[in-house]
Structure formats: structure tokens, C-alpha cells
C-alpha atoms as a PDB file:
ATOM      1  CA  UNK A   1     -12.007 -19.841  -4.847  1.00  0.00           C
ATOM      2  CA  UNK A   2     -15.556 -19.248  -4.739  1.00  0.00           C
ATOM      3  CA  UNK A   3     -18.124 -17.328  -7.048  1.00  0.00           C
ATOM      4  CA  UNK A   4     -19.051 -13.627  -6.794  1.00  0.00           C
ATOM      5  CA  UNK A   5     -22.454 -14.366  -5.423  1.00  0.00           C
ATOM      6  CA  UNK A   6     -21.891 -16.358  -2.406  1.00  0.00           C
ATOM      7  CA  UNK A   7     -20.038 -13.178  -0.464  1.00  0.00           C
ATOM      8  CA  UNK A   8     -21.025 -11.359   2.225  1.00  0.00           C
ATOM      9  CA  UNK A   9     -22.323  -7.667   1.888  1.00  0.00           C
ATOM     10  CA  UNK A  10     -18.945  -5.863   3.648  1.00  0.00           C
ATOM     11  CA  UNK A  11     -16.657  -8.539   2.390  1.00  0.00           C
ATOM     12  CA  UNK A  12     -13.511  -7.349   0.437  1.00  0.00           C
ATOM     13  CA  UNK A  13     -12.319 -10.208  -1.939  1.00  0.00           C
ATOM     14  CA  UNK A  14      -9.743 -10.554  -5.018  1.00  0.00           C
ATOM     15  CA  UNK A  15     -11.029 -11.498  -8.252  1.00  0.00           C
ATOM     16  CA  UNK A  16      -9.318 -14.553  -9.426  1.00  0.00           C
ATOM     17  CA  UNK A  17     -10.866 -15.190 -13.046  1.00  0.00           C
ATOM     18  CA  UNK A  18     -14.145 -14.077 -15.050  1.00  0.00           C
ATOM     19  CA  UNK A  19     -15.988 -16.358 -17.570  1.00  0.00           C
ATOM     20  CA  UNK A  20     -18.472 -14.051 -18.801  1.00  0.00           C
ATOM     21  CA  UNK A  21     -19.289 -12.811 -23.009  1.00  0.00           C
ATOM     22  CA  UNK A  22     -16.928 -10.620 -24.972  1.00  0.00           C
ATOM     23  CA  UNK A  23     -19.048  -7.711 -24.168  1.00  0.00           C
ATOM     24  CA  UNK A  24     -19.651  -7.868 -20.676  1.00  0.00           C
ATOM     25  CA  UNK A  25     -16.356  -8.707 -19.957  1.00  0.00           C
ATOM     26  CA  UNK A  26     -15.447  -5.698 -21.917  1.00  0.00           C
ATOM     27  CA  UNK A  27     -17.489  -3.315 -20.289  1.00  0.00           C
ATOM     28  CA  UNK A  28     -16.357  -4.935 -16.844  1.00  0.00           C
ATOM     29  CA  UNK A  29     -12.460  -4.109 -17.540  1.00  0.00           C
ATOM     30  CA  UNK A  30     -13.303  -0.783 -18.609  1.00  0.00           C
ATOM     31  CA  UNK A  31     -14.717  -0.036 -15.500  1.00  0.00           C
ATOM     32  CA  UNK A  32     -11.112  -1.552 -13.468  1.00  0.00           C
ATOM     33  CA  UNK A  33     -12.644  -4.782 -12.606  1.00  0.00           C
ATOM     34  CA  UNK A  34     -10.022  -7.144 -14.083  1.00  0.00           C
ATOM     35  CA  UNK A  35      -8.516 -10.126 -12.377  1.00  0.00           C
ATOM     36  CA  UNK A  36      -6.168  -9.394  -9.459  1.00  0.00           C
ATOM     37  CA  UNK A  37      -8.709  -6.455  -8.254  1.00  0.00           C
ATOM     38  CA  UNK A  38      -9.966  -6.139  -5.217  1.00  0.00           C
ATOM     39  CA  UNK A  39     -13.575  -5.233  -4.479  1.00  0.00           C
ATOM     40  CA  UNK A  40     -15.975  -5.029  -1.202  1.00  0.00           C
ATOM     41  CA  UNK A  41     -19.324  -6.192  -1.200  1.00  0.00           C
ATOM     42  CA  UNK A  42     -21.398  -2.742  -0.367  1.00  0.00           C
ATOM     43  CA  UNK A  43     -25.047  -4.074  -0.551  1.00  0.00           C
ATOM     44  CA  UNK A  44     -27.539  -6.257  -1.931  1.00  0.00           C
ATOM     45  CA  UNK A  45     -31.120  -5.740  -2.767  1.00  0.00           C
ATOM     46  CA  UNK A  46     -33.935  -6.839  -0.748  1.00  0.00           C
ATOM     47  CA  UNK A  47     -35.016  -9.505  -3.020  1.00  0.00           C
ATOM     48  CA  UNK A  48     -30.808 -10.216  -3.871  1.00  0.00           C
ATOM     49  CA  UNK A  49     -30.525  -9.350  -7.655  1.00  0.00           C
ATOM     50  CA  UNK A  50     -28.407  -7.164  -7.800  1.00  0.00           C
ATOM     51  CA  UNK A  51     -25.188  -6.783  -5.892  1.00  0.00           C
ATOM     52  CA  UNK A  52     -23.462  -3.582  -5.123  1.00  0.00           C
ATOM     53  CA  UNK A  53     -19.813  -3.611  -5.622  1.00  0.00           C
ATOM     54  CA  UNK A  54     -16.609  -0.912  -4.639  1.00  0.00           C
ATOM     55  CA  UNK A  55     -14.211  -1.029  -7.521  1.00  0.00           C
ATOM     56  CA  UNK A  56     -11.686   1.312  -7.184  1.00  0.00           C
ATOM     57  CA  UNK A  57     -13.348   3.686  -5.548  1.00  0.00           C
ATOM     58  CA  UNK A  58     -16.470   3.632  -7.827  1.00  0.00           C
ATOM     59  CA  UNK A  59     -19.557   1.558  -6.654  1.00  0.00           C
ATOM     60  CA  UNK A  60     -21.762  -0.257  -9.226  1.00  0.00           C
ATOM     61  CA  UNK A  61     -23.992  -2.999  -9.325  1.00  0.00           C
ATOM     62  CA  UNK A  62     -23.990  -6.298 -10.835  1.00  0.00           C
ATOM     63  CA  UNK A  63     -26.885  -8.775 -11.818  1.00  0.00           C
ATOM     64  CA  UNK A  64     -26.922 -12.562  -9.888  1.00  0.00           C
ATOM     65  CA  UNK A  65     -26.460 -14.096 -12.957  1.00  0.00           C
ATOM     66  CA  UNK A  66     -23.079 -12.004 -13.887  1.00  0.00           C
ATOM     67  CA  UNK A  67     -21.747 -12.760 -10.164  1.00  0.00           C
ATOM     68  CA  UNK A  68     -22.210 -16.161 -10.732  1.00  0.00           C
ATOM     69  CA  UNK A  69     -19.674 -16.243 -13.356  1.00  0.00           C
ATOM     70  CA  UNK A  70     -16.688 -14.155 -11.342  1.00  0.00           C
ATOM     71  CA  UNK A  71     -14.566 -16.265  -9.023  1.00  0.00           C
ATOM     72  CA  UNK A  72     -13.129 -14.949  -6.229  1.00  0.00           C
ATOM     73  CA  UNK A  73     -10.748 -15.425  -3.411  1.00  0.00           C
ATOM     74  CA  UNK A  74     -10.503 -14.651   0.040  1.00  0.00           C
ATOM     75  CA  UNK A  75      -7.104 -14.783   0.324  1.00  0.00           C
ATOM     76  CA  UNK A  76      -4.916 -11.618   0.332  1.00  0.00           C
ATOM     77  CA  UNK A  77      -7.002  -8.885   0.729  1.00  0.00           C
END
């Protein structure tokens, strides 16, 4: 298990828990990204805040601080 963050741009992974606020967490499962998901890594900016993400089908982006709060796994995807 590792955190959001540390993931290549291209990598698919499975998220394996969340520890984020009540509202961010809210708006996160709204969107299908909910533990047991998984998501690819489609880009990062230049100066690496923030991270591009395909959940679902639907690509949106998520700030350094947020990915450091996701854990993730490599295993089974």
C-alpha cells in the first residue's frame, strides 16, 4: 500500500482506503472514486501539484496534498 502521490503518470492502481474531511471525501465518492476503484495516473503538472486522474472514464485532477491522503495498491489491477 502506498499513497496516491508517489505513482507514476500511466500507472493504473486500486484505491485501498481514503483519510481525507467529510466534504472532500464526499465530493470524491460522488464523482466514483470510492475504495476498491481503479484509476490511471494520466498526468502531472510541470511543477507536480496537481495530478490528473481516469476515474471511470472521467479524468479530473487532484491537489498533492489530497493524494497524500489516498492509499493505494498495486496489486490487482
Amino acid at each position: 500500500m502506498t499513497a496516491l502521490d508517489s505513482i507514476c503518470t500511466g500507472e493504473s492502481v486500486r484505491v485501498v482506503k481514503i483519510y481525507l474531511n467529510d466534504s472532500m471525501r464526499g465530493r470524491l465518492f460522488d464523482i466514483g472514486f470510492t475504495e476498491g476503484t481503479e484509476i490511471t495516473c494520466v498526468g502531472k503538472s510541470p511543477s507536480g501539484d496537481p495530478y490528473a486522474f481516469l476515474v471511470r472514464g472521467s479524468v479530473f485532477a487532484l491537489r498533492k496534498k489530497d493524494c497524500k491522503r489516498i492509499f493505494v495498491s498495486r496489486e490487482g489491477v
